[in-house]
N, C-alpha and C. Protein backbone atom coordinates (compact mmCIF):
# COMPACT_ATOMS: atom_id res chain seq x y z
N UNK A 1 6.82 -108.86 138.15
CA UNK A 1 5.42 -108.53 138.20
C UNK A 1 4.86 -108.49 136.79
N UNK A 2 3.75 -109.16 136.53
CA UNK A 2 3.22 -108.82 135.34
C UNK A 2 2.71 -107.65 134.87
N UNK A 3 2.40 -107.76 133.48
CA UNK A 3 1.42 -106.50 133.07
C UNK A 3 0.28 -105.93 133.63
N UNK A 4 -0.02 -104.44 133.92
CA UNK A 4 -1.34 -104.29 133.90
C UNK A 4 -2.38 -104.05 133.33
N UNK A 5 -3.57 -105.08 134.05
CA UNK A 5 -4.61 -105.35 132.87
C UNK A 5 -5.96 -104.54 133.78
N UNK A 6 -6.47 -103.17 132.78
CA UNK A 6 -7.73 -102.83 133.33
C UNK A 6 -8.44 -102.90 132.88
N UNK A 7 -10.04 -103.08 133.17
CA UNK A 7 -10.99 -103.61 132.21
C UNK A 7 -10.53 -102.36 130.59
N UNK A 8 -10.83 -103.27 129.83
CA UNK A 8 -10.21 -102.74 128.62
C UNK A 8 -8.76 -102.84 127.97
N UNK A 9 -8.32 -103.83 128.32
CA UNK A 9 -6.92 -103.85 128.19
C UNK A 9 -5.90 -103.99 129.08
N UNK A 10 -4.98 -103.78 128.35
CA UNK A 10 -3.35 -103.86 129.27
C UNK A 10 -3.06 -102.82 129.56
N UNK A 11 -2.32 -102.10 130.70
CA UNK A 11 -2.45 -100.62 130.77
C UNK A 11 -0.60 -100.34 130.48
N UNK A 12 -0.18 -101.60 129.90
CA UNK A 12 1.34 -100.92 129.81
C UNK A 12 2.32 -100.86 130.93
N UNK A 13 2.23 -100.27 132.00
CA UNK A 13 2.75 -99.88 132.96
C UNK A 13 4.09 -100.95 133.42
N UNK A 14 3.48 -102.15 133.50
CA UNK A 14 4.18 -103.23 133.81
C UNK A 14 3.73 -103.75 135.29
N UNK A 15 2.67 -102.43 136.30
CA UNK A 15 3.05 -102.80 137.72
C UNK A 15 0.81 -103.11 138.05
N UNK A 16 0.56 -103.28 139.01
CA UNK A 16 -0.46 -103.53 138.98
C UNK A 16 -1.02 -105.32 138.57
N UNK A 17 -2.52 -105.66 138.93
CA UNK A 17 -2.97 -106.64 139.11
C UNK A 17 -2.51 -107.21 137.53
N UNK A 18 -2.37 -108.72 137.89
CA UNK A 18 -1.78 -109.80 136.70
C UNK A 18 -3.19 -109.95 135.63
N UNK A 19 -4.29 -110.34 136.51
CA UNK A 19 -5.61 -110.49 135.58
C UNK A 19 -6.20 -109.61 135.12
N UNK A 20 -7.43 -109.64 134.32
CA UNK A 20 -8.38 -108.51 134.53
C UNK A 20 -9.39 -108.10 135.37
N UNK A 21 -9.63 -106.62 135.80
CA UNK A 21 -10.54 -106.57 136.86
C UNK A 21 -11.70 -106.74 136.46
N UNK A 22 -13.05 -107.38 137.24
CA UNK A 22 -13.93 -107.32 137.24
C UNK A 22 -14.48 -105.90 136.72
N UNK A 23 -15.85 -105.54 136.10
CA UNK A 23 -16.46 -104.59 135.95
C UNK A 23 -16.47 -103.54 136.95
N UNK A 24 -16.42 -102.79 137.24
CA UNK A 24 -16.80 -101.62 137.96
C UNK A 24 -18.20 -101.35 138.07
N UNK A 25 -19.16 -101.11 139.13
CA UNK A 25 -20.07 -100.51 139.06
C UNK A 25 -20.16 -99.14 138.95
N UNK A 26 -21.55 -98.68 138.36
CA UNK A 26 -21.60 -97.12 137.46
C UNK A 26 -21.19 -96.35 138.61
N UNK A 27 -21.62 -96.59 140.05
CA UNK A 27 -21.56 -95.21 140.93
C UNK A 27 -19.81 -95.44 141.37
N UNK A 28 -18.98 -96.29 141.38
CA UNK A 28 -17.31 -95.92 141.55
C UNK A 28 -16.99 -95.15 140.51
N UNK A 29 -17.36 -95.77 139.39
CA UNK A 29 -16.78 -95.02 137.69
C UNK A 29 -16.95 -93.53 137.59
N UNK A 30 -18.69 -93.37 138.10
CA UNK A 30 -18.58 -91.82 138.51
C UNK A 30 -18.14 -91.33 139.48
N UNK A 31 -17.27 -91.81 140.17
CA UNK A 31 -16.40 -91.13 141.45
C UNK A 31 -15.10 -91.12 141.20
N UNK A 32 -15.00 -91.91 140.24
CA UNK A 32 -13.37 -92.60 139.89
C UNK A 32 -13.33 -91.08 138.61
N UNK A 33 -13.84 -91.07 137.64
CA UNK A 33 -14.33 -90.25 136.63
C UNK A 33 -14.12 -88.63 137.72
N UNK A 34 -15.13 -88.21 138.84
CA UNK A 34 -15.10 -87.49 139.34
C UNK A 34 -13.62 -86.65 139.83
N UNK A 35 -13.09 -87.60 140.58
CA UNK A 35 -11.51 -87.53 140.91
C UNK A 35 -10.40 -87.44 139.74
N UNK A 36 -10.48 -88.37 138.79
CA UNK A 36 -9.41 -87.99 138.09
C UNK A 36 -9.60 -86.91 137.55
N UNK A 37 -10.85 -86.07 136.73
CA UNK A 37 -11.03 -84.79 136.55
C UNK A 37 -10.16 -83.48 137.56
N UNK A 38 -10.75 -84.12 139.12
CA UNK A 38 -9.85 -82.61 139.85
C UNK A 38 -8.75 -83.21 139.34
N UNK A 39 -7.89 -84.09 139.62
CA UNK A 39 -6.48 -84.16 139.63
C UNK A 39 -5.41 -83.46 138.50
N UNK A 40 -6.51 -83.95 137.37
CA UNK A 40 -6.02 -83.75 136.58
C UNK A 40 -6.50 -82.12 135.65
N UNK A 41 -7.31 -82.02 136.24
CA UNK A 41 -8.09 -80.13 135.59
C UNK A 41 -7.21 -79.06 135.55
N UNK A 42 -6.34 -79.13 136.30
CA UNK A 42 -5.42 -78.29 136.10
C UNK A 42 -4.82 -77.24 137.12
N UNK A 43 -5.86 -77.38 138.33
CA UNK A 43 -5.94 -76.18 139.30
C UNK A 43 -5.18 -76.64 140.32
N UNK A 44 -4.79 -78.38 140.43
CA UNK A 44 -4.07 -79.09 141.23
C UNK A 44 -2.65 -78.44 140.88
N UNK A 45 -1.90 -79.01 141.78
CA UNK A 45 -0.72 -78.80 141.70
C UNK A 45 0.05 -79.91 140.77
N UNK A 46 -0.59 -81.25 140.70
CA UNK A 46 -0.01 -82.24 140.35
C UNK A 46 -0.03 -82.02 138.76
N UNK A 47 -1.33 -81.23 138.26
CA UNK A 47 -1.03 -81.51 136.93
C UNK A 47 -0.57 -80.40 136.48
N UNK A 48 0.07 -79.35 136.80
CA UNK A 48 1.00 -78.37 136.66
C UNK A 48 2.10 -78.66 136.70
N UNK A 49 2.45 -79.57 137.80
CA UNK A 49 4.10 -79.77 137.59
C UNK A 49 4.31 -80.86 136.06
N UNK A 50 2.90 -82.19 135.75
CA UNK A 50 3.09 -82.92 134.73
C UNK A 50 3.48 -81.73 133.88
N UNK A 51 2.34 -80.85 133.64
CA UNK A 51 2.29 -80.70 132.05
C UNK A 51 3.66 -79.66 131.82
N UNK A 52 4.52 -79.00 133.26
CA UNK A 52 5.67 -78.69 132.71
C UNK A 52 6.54 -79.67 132.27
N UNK A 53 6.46 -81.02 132.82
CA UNK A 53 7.58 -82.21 132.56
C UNK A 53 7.57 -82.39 131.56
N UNK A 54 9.15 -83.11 131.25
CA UNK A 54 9.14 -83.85 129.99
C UNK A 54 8.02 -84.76 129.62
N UNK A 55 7.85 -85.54 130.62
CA UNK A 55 6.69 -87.14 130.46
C UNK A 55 5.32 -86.04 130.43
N UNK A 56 4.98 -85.00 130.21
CA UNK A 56 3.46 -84.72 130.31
C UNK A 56 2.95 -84.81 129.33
N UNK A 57 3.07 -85.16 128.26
CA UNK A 57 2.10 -85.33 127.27
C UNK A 57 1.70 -87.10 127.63
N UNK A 58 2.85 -87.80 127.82
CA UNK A 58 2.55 -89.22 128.38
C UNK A 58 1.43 -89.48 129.21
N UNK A 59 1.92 -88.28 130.21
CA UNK A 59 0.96 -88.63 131.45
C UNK A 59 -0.73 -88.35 131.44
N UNK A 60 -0.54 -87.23 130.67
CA UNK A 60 -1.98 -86.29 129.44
C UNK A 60 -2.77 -87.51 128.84
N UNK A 61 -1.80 -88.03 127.89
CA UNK A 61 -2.20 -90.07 127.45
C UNK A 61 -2.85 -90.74 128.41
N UNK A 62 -1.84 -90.84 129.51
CA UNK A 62 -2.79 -92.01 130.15
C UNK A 62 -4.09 -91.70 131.15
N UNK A 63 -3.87 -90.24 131.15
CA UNK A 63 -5.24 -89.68 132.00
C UNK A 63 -6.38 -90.26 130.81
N UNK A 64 -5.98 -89.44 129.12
CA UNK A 64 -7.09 -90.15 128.71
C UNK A 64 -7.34 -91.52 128.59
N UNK A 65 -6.57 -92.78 128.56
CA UNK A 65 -6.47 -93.63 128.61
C UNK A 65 -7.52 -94.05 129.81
N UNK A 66 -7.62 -93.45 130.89
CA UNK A 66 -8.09 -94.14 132.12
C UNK A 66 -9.86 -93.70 132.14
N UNK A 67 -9.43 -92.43 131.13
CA UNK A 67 -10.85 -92.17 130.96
C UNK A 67 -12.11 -92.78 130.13
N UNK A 68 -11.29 -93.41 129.00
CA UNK A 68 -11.71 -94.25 128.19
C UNK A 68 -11.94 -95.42 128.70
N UNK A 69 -11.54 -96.06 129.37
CA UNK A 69 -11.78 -96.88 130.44
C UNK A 69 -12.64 -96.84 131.45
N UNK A 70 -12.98 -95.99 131.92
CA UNK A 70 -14.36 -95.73 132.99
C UNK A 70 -14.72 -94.78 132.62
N UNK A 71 -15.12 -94.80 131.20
CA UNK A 71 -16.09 -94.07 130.45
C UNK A 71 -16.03 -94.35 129.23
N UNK A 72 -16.43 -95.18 128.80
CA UNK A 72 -15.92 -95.44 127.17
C UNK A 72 -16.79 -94.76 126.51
N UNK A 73 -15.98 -94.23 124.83
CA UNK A 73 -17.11 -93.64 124.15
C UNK A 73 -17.86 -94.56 123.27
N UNK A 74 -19.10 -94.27 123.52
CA UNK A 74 -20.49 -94.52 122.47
C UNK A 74 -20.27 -95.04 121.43
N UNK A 75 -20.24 -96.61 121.14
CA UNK A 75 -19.87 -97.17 119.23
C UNK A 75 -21.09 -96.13 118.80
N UNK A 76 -20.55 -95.51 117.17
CA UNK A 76 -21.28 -94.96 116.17
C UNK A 76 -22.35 -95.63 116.24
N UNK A 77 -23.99 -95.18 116.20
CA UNK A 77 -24.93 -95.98 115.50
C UNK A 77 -25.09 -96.03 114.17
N UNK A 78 -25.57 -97.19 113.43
CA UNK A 78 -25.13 -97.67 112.58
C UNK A 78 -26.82 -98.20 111.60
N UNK A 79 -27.28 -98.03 112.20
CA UNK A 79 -29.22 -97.81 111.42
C UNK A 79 -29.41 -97.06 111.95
N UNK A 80 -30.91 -96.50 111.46
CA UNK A 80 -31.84 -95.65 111.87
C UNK A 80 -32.58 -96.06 112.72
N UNK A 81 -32.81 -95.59 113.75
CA UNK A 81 -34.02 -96.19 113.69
C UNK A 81 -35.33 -95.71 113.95
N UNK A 82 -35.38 -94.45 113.26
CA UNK A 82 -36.63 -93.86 112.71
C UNK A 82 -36.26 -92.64 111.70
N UNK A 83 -37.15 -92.37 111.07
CA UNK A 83 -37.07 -90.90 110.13
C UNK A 83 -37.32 -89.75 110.82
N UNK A 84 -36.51 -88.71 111.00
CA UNK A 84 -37.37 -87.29 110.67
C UNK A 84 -38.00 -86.65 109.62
């Protein structure tokens, strides 16, 4: 199986789609965004058992990883473009 590629890159993994995906529209990203938050917030069970594991700082990574991905941050602006 090839690499996986999500918009933004290769995700490493090795498992998942060969190409890259199409864009996402804004209202999945904020649902996708929505969900990985519970999962990962802390009150789940799932990310209690990560962050006791060995792999939880990994797994901590690729939460942000996925977040950066269906949410990327803001390039710096770089003029003004007006005075106060």
């Amino acid at each position: 199986m090839g690499r996986s590629v999500l918009p933004g890159g290769p995700s490493g993994s090795g498992s998942g789609p060969s190409e890259p995906l199409p864009p996402f529209p804004a209202e999945l990203r904020t649902l996708a965004l929505a969900a990985l938050d519970r999962v990962a917030g802390g009150l789940w069970g799932l990310a209690v058992v990560w962050d006791e594991a060995v792999y939880g700082p990994k797994w901590r990574r690729g939460i942000v990883r996925l977040r950066d991905v269906l949410d990327p941050p803001l390039p710096p602006q770089r003029e003004v473009l007006f005075a106060l």
